[in-house]
C-alpha atoms as a PDB file:
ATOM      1  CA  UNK A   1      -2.813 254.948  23.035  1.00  0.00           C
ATOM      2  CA  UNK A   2      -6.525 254.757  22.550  1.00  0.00           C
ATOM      3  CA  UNK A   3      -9.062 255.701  25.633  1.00  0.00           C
ATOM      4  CA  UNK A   4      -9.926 252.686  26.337  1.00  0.00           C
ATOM      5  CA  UNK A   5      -6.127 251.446  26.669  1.00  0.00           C
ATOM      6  CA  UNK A   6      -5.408 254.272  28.536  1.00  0.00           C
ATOM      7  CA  UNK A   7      -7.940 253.930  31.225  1.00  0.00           C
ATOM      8  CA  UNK A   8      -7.741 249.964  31.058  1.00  0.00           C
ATOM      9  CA  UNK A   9      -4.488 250.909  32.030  1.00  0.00           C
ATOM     10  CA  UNK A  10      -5.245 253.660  34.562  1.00  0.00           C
ATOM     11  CA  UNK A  11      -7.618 251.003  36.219  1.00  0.00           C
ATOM     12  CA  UNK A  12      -5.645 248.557  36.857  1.00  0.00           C
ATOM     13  CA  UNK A  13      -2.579 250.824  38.878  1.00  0.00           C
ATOM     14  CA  UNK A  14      -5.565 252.355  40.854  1.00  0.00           C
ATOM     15  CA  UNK A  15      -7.099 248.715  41.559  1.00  0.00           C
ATOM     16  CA  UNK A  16      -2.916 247.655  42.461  1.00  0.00           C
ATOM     17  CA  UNK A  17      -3.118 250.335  44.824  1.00  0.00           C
ATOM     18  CA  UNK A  18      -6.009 249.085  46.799  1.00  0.00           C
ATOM     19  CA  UNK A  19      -8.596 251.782  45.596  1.00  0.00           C
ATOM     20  CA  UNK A  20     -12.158 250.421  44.738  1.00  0.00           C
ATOM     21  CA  UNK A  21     -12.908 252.676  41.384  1.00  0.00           C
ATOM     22  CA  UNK A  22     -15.538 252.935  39.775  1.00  0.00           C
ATOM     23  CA  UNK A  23     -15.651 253.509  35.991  1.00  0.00           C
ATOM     24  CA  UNK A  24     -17.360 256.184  34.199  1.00  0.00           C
ATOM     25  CA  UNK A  25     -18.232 257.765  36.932  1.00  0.00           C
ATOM     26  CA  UNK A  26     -20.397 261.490  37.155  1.00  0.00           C
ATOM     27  CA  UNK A  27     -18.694 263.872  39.082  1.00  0.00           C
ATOM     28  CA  UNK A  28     -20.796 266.688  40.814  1.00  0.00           C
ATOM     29  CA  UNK A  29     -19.544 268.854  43.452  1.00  0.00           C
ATOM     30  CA  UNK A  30     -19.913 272.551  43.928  1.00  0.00           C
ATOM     31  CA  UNK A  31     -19.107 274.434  40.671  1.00  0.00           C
ATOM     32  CA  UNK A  32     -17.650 271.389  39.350  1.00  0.00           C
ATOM     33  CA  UNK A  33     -19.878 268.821  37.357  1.00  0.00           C
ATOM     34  CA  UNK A  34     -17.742 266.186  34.694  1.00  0.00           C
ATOM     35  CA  UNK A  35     -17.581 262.580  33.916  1.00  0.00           C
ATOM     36  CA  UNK A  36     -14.632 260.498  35.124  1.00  0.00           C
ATOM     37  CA  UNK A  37     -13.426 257.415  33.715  1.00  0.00           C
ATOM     38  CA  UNK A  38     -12.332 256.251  37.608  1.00  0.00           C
ATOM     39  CA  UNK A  39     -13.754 257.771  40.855  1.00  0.00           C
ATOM     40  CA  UNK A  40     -13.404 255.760  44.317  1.00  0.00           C
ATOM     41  CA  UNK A  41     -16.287 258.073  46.159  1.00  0.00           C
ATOM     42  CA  UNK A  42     -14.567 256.739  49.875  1.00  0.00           C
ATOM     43  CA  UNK A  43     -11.501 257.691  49.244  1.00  0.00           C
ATOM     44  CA  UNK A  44     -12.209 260.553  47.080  1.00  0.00           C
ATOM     45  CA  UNK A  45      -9.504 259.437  44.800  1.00  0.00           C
ATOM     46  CA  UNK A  46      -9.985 259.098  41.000  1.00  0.00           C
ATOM     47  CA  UNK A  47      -8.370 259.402  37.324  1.00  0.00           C
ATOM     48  CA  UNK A  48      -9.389 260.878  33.899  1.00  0.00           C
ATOM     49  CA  UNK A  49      -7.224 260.206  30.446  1.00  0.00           C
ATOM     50  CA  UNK A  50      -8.064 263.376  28.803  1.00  0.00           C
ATOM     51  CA  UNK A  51      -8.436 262.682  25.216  1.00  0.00           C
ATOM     52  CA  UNK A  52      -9.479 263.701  22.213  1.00  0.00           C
ATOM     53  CA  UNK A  53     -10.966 260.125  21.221  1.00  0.00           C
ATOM     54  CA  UNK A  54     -13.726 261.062  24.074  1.00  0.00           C
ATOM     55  CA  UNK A  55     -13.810 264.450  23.362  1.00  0.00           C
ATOM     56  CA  UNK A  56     -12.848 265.542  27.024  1.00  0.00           C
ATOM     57  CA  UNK A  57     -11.574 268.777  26.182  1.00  0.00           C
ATOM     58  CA  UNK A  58     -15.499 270.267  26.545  1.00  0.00           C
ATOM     59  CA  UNK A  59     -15.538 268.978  30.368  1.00  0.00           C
ATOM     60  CA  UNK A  60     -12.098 269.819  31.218  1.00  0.00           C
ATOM     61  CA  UNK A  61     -11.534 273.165  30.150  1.00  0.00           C
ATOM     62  CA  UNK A  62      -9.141 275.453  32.047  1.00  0.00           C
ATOM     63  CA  UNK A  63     -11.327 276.751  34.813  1.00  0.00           C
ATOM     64  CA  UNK A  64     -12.316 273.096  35.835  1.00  0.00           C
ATOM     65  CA  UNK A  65      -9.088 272.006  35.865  1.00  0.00           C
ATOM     66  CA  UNK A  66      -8.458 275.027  37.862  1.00  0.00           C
ATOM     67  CA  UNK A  67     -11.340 274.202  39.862  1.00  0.00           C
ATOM     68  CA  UNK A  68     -10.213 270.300  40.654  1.00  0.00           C
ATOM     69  CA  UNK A  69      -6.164 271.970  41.690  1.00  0.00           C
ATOM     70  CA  UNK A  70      -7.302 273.647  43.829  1.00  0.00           C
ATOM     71  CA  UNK A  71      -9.586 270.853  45.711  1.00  0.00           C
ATOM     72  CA  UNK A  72      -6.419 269.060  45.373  1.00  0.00           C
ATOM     73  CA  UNK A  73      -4.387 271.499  47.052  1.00  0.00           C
ATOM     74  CA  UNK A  74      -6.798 271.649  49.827  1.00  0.00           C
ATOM     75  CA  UNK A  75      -6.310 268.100  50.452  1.00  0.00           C
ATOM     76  CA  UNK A  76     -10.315 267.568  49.644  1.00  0.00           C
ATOM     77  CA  UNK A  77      -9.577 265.142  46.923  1.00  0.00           C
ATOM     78  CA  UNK A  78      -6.549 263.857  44.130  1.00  0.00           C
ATOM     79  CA  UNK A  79      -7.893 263.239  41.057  1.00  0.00           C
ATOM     80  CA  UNK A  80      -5.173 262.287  38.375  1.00  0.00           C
ATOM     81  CA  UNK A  81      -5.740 264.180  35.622  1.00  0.00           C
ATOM     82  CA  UNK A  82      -3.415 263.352  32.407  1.00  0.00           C
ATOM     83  CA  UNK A  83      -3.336 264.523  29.197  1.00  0.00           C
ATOM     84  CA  UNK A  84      -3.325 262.315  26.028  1.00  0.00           C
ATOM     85  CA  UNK A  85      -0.881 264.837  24.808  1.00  0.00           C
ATOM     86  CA  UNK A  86       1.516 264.472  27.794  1.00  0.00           C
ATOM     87  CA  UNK A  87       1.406 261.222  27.741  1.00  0.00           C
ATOM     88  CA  UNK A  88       1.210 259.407  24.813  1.00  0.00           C
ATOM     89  CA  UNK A  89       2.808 256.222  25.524  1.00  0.00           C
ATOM     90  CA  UNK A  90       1.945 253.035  28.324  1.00  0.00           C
ATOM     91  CA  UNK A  91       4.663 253.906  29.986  1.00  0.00           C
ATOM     92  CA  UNK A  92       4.499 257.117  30.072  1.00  0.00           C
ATOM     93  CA  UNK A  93       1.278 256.943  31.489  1.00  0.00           C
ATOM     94  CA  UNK A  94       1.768 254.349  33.826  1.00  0.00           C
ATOM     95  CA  UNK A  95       4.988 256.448  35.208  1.00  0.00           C
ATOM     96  CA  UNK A  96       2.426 259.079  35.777  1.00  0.00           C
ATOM     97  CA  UNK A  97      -0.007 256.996  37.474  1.00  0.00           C
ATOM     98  CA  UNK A  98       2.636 255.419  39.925  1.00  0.00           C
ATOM     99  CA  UNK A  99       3.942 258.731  40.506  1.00  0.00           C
ATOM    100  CA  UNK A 100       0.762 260.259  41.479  1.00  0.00           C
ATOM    101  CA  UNK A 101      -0.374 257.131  43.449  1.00  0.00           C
ATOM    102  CA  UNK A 102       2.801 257.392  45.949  1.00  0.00           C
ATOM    103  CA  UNK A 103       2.394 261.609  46.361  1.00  0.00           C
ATOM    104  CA  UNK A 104      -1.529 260.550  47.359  1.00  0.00           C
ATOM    105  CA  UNK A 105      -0.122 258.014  49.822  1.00  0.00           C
ATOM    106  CA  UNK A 106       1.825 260.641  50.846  1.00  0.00           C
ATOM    107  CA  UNK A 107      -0.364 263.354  51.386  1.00  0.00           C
ATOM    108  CA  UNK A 108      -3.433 261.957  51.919  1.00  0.00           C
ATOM    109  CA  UNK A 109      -4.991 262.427  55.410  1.00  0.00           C
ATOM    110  CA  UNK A 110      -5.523 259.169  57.627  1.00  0.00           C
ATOM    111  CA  UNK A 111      -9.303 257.659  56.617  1.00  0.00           C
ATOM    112  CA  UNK A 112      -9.382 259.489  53.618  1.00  0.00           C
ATOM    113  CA  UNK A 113      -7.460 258.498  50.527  1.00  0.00           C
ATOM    114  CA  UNK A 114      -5.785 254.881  51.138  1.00  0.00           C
END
């Protein structure tokens, strides 16, 4: 799955789920400063397809994924952040988004994440 499938893909289960993302988006918070390919600033809810293709691997080293758990665990933000290598396959990745997109609704505080 190329980058642009993947996030064409990522897009449109973000957009199902009532977020209003925007694409290509630059990141800067804190210590932590990267481009994502979605980013819905009101709800603080976004996605990146880590992949090769883009050369993501430079941005999303292990400290900043560090960096954006820990936000997450705070309840600050969810950004979904998948792997090219994890999932390498439409479905695979659209399991992933669903799955993430019903532990946001979950956990995400009233106002904040929709």
């Amino acid at each position: 799955m190329t980058e642009a499938e993947g996030c064409a893909l990522l897009l449109a289960r973000f957009t199902e789920a009532g977020f209003t993302v925007a694409s290509n988006f630059h990141f800067h918070e804190d210590d932590v400063e990267v481009d994502l390919d979605g980013w819905d600033a009101a709800a603080r809810v976004g996605f990146e397809y880590i992949t090769q293709e883009a050369g993501d691997a430079r941005q999303f080293d292990p400290e900043t994924l560090a960096r954006f758990e820990a936000r997450m665990e705070k309840g600050e933000l969810y950004v979904l952040l998948v792997d090219e290598h994890d999932a390498v396959t439409a479905d695979a990745l659209d399991g992933a988004a669903r799955a993430f997109l019903a532990e946001v609704a979950k956990r995400a505080p009233a106002g904040g994440a929709k």
